[in-house]
PDB file of N, CA and C in Angstrom:
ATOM      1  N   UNK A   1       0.846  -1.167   0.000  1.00  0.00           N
ATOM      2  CA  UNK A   1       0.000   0.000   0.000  1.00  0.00           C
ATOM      3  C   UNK A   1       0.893   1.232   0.000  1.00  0.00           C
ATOM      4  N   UNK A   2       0.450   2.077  -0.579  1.00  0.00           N
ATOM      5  CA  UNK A   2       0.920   3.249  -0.598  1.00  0.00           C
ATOM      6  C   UNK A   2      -0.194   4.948  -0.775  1.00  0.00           C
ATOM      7  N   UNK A   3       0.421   5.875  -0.978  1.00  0.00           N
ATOM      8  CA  UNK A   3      -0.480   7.152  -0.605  1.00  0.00           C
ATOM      9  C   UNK A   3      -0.398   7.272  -2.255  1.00  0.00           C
ATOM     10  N   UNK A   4      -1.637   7.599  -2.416  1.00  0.00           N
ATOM     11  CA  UNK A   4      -2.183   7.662  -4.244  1.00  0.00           C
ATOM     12  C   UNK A   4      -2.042   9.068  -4.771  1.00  0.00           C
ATOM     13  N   UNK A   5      -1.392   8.927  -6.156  1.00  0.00           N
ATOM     14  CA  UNK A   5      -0.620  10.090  -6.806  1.00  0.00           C
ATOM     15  C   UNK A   5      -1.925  11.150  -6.048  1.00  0.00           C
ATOM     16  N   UNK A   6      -1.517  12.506  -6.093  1.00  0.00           N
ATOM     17  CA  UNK A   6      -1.955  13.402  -6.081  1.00  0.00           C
ATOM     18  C   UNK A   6      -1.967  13.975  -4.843  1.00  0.00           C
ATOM     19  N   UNK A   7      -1.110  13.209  -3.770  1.00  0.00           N
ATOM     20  CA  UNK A   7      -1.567  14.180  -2.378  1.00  0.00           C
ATOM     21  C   UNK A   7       0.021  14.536  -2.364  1.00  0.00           C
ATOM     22  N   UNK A   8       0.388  15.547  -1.506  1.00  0.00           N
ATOM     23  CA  UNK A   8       1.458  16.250  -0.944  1.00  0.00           C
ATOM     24  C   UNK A   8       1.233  16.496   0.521  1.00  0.00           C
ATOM     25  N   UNK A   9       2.514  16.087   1.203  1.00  0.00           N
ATOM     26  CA  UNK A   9       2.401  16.383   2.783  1.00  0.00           C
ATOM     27  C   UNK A   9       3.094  18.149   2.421  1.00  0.00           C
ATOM     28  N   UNK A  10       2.639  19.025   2.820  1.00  0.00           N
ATOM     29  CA  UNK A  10       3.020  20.101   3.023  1.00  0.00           C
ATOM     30  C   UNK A  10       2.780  20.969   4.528  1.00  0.00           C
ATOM     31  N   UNK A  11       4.085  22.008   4.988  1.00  0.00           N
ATOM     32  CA  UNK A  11       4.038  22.423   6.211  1.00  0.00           C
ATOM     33  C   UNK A  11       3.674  23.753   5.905  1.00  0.00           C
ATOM     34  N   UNK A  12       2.619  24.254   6.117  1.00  0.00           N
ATOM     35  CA  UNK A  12       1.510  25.349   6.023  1.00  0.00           C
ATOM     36  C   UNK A  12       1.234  26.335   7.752  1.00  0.00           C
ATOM     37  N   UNK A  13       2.274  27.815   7.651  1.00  0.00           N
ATOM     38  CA  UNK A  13       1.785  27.859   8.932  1.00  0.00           C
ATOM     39  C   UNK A  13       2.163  27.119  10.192  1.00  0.00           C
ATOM     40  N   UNK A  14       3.159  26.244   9.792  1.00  0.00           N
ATOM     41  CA  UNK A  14       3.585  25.314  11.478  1.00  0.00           C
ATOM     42  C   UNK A  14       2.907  24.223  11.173  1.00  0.00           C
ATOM     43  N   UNK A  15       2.021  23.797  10.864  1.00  0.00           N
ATOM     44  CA  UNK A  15       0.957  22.584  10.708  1.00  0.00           C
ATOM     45  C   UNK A  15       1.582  21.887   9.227  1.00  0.00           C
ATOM     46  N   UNK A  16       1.566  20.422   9.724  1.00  0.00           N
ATOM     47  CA  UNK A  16       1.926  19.505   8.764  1.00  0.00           C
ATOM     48  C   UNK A  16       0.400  19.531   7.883  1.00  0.00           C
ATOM     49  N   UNK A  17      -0.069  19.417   6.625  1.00  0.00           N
ATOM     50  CA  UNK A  17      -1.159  19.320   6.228  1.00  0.00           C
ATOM     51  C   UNK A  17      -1.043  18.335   5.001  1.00  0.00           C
ATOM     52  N   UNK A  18      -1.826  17.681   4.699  1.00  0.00           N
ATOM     53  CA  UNK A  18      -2.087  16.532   3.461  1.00  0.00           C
ATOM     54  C   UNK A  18      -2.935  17.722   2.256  1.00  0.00           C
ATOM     55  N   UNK A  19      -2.181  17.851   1.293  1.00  0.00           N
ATOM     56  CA  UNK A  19      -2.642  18.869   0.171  1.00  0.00           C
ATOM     57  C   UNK A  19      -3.052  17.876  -1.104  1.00  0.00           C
ATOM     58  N   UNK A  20      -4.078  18.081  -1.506  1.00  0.00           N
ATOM     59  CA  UNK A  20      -4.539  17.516  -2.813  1.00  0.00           C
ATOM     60  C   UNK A  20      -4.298  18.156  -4.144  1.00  0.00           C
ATOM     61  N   UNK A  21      -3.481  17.407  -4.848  1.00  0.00           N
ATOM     62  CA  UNK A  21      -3.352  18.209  -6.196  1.00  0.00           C
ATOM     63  C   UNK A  21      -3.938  17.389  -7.628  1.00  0.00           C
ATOM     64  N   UNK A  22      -4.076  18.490  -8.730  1.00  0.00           N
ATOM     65  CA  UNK A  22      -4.690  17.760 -10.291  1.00  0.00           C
ATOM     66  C   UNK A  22      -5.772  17.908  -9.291  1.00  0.00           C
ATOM     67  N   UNK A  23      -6.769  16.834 -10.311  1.00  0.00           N
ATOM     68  CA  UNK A  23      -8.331  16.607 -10.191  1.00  0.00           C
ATOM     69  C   UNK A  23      -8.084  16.115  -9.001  1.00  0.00           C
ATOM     70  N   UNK A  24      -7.610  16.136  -7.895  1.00  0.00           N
ATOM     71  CA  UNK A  24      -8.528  15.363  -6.707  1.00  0.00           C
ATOM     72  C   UNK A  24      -8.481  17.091  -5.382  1.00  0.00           C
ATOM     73  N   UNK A  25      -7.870  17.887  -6.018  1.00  0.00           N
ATOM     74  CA  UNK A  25      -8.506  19.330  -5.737  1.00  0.00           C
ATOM     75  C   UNK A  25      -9.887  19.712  -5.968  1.00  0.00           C
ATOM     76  N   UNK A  26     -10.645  18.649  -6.718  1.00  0.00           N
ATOM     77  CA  UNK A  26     -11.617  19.280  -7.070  1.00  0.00           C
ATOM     78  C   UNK A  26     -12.666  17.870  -6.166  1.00  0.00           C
ATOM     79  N   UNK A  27     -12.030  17.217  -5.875  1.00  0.00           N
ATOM     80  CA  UNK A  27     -12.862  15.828  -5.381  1.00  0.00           C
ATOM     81  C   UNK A  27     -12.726  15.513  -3.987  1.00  0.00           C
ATOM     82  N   UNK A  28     -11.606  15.741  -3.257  1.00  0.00           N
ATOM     83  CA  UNK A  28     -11.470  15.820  -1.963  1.00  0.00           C
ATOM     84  C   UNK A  28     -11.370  16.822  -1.188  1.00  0.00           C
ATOM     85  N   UNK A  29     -12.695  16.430  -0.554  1.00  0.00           N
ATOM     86  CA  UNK A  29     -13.349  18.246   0.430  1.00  0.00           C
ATOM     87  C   UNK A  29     -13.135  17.865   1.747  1.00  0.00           C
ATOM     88  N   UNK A  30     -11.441  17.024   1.996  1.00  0.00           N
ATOM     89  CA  UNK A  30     -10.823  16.733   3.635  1.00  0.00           C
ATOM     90  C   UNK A  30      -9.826  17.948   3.832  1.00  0.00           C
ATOM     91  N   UNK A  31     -10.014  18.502   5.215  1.00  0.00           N
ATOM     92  CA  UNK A  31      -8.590  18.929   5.385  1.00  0.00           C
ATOM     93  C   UNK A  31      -7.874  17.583   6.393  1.00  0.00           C
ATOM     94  N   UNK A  32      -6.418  17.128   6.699  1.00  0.00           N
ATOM     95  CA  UNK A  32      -5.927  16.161   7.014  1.00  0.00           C
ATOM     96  C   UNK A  32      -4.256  17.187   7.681  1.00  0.00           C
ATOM     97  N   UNK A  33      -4.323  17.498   9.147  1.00  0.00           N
ATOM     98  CA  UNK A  33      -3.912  17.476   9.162  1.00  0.00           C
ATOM     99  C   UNK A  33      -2.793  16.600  10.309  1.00  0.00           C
ATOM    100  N   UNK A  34      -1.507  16.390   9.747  1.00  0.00           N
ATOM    101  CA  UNK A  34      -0.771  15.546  10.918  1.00  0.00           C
ATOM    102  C   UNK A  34       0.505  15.737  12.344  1.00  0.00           C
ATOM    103  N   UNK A  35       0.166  15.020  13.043  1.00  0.00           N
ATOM    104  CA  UNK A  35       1.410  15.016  14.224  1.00  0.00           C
ATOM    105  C   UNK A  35       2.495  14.705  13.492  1.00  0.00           C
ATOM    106  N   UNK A  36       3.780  14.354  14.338  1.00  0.00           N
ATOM    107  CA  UNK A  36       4.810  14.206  14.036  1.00  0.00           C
ATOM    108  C   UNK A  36       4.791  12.765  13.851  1.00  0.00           C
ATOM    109  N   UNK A  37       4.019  11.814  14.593  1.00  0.00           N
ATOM    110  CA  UNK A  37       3.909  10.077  13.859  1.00  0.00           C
ATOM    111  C   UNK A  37       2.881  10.312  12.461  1.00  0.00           C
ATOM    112  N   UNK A  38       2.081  11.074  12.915  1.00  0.00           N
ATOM    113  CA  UNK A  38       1.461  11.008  11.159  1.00  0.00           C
ATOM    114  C   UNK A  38       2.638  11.233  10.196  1.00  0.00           C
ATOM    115  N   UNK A  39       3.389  12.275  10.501  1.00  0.00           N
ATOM    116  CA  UNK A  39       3.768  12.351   9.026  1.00  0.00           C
ATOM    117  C   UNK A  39       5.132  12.098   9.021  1.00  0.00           C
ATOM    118  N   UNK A  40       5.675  11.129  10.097  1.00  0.00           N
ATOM    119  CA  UNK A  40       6.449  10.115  10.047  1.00  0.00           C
ATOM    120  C   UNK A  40       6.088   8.370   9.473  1.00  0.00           C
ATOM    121  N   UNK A  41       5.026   8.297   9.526  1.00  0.00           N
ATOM    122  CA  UNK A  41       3.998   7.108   8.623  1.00  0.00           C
ATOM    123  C   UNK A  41       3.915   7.621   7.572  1.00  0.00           C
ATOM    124  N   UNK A  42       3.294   8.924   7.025  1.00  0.00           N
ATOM    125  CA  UNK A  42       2.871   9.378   5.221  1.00  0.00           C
ATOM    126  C   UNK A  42       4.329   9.098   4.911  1.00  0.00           C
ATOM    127  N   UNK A  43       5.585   9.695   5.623  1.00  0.00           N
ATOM    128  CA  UNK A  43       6.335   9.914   4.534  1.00  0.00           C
ATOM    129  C   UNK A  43       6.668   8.121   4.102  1.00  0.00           C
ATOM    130  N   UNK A  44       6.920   7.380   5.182  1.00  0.00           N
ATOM    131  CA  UNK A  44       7.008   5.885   4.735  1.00  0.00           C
ATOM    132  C   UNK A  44       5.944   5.731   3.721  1.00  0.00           C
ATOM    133  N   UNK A  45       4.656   5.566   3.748  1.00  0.00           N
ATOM    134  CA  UNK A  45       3.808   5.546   2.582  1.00  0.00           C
ATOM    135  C   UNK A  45       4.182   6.205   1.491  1.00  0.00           C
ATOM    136  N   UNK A  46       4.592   7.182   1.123  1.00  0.00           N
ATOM    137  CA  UNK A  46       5.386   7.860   0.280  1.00  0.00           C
ATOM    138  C   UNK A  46       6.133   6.512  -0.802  1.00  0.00           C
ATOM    139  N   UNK A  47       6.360   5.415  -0.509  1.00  0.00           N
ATOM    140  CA  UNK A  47       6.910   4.050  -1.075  1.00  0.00           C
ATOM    141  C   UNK A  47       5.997   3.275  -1.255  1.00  0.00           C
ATOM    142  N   UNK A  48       5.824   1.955  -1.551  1.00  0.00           N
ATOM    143  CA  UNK A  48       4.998   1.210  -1.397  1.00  0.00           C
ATOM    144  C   UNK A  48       5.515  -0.043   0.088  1.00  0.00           C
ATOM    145  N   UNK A  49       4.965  -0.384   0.882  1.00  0.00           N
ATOM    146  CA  UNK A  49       5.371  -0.628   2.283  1.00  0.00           C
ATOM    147  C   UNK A  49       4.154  -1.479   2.729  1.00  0.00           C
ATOM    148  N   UNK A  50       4.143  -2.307   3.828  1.00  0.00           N
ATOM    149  CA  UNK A  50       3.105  -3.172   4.677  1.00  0.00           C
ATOM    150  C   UNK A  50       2.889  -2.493   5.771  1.00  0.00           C
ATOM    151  N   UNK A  51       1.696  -2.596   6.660  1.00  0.00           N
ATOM    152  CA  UNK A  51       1.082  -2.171   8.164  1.00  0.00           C
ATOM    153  C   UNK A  51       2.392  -2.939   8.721  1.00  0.00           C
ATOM    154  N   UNK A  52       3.098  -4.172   8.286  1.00  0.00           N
ATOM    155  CA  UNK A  52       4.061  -4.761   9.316  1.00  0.00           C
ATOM    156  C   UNK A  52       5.469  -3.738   9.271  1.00  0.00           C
ATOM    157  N   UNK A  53       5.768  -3.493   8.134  1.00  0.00           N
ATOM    158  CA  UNK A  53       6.810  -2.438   7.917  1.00  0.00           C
ATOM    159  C   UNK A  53       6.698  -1.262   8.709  1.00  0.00           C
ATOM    160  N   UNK A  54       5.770  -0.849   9.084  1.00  0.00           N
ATOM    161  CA  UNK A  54       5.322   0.610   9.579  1.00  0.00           C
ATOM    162  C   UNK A  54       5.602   0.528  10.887  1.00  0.00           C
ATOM    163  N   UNK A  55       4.283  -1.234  11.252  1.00  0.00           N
ATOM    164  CA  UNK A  55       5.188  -1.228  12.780  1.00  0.00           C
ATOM    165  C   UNK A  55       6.454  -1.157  12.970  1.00  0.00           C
ATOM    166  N   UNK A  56       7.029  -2.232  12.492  1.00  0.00           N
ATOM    167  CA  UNK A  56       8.710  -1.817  12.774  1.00  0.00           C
ATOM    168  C   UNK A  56       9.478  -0.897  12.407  1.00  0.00           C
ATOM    169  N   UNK A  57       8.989  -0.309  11.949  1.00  0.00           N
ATOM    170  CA  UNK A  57       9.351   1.490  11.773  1.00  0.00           C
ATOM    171  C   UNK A  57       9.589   2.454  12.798  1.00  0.00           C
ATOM    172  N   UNK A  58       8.208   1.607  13.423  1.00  0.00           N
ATOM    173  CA  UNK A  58       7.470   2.332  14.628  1.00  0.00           C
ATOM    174  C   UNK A  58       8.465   2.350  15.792  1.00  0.00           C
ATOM    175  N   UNK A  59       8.663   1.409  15.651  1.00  0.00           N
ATOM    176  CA  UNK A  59       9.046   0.566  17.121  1.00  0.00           C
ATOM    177  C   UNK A  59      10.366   1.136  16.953  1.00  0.00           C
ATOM    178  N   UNK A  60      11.316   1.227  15.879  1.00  0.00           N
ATOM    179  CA  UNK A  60      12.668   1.832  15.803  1.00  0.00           C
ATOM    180  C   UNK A  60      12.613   3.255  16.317  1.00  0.00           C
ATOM    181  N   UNK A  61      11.860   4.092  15.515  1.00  0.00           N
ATOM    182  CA  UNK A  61      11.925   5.226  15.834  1.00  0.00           C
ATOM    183  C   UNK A  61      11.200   5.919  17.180  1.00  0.00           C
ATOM    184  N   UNK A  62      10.302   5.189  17.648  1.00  0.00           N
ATOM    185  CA  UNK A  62       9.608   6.066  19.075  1.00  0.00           C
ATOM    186  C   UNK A  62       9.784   5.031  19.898  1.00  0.00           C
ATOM    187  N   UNK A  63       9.510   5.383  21.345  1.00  0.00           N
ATOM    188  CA  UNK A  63       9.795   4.580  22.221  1.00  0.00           C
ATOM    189  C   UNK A  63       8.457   4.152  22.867  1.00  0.00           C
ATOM    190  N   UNK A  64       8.334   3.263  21.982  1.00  0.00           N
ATOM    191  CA  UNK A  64       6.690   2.439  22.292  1.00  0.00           C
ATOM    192  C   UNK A  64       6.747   1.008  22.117  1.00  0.00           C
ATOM    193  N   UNK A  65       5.616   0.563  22.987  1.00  0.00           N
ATOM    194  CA  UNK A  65       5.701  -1.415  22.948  1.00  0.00           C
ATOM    195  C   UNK A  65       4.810  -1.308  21.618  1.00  0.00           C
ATOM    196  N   UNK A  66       5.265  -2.734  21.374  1.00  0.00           N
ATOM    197  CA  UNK A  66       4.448  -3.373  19.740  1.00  0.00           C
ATOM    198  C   UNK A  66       2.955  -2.882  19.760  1.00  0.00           C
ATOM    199  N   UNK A  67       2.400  -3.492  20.658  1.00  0.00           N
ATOM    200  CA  UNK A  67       0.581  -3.083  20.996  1.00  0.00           C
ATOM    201  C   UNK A  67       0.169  -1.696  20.668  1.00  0.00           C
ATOM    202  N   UNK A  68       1.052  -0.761  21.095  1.00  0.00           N
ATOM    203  CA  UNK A  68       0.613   0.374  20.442  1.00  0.00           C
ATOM    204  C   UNK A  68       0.704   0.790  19.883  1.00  0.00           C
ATOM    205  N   UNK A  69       2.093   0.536  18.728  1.00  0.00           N
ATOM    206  CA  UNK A  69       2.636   0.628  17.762  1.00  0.00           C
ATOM    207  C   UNK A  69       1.118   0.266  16.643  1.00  0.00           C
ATOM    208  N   UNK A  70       1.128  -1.331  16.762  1.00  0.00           N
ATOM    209  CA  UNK A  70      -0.107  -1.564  16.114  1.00  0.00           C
ATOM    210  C   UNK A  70      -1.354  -0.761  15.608  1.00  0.00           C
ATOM    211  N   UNK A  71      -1.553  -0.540  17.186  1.00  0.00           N
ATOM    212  CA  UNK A  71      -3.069  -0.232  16.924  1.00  0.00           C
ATOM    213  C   UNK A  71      -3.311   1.488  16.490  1.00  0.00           C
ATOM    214  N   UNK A  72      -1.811   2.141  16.382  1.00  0.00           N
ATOM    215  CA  UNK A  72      -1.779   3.119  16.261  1.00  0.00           C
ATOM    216  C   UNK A  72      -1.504   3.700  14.649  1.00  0.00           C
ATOM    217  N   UNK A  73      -0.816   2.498  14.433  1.00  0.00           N
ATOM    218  CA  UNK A  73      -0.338   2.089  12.336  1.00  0.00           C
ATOM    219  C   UNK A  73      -2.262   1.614  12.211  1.00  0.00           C
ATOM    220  N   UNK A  74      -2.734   0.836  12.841  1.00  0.00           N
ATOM    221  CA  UNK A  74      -3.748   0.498  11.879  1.00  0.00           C
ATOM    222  C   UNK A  74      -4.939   1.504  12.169  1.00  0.00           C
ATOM    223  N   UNK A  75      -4.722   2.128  13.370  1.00  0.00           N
ATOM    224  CA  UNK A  75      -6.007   3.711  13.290  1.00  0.00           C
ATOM    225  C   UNK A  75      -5.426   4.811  12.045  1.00  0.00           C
ATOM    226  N   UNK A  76      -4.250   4.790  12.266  1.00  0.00           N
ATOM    227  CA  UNK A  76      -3.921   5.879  10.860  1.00  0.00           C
ATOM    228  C   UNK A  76      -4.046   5.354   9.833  1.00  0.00           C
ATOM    229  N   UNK A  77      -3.588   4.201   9.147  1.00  0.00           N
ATOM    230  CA  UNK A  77      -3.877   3.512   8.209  1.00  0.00           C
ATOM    231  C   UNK A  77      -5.319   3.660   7.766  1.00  0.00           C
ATOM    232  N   UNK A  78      -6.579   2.897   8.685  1.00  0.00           N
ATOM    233  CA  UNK A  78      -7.299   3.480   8.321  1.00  0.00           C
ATOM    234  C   UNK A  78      -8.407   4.463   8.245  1.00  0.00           C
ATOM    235  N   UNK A  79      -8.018   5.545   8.876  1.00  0.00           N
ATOM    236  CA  UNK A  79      -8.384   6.957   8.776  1.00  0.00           C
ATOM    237  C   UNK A  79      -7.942   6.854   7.139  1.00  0.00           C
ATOM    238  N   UNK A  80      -6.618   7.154   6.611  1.00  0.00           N
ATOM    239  CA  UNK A  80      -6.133   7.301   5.494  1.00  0.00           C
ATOM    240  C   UNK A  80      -7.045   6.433   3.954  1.00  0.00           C
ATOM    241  N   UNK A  81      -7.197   5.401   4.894  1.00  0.00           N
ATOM    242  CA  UNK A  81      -8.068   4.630   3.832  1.00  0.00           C
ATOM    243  C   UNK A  81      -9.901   5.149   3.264  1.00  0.00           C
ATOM    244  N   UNK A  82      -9.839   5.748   4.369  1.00  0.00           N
ATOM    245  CA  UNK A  82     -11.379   6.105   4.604  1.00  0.00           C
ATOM    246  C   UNK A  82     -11.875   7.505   4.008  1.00  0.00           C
ATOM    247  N   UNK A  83     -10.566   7.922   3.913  1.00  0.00           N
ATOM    248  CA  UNK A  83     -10.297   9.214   2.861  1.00  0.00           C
ATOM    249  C   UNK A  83      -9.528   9.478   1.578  1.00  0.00           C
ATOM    250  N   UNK A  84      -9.527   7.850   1.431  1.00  0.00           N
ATOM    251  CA  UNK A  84      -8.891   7.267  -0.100  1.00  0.00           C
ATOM    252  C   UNK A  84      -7.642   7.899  -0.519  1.00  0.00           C
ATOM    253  N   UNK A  85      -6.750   7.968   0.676  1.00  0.00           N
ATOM    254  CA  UNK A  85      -5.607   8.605   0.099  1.00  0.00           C
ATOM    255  C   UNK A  85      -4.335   7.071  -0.166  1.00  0.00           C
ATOM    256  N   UNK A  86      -4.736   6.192   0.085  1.00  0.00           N
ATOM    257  CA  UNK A  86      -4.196   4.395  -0.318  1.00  0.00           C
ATOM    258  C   UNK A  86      -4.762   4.375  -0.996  1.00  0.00           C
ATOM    259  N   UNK A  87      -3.612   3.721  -1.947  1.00  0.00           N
ATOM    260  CA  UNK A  87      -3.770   2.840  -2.816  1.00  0.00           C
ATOM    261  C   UNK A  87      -3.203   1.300  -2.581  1.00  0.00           C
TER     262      UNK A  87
END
């Protein structure tokens, strides 16, 4: 899975924000914006990558047990999904 052509993480103002460009400016009426694990996850999505990759991403970079790692890759995951920014 990965984040589908047309979005840009951009820092707007201090705030990390998910920007829609081309036609999905005209189709996605989300604003999205992220913490510092959000858009330490987009930019990994930025590739094509697994929920298992992310955890262990996770787990390298912050100082958290697996369990929350998890459940914290698969609430963003799918938030992200639910606003069709995966592919």
């Amino acid at each position: 899975m990965k984040i589908a052509e047309g979005f840009l993480l951009k820092s707007i103002a201090g705030a990390n924000v998910v920007v829609p460009t081309g036609s999905n400016t005209v189709s996605f009426g989300n604003v999205i914006t992220l913490n510092e694990t959000g858009v330490f996850l987009f930019e990994l999505l930025e590739k094509d990558t697994t929920e298992e990759n992310l955890v262990a991403s996770m787990l390298k970079e912050f100082d958290i047990d697996e369990a929350t790692a998890k459940a914290d890759v698969a609430e963003f995951v799918g938030k992200l999904k639910e606003a069709g920014l995966l592919v």
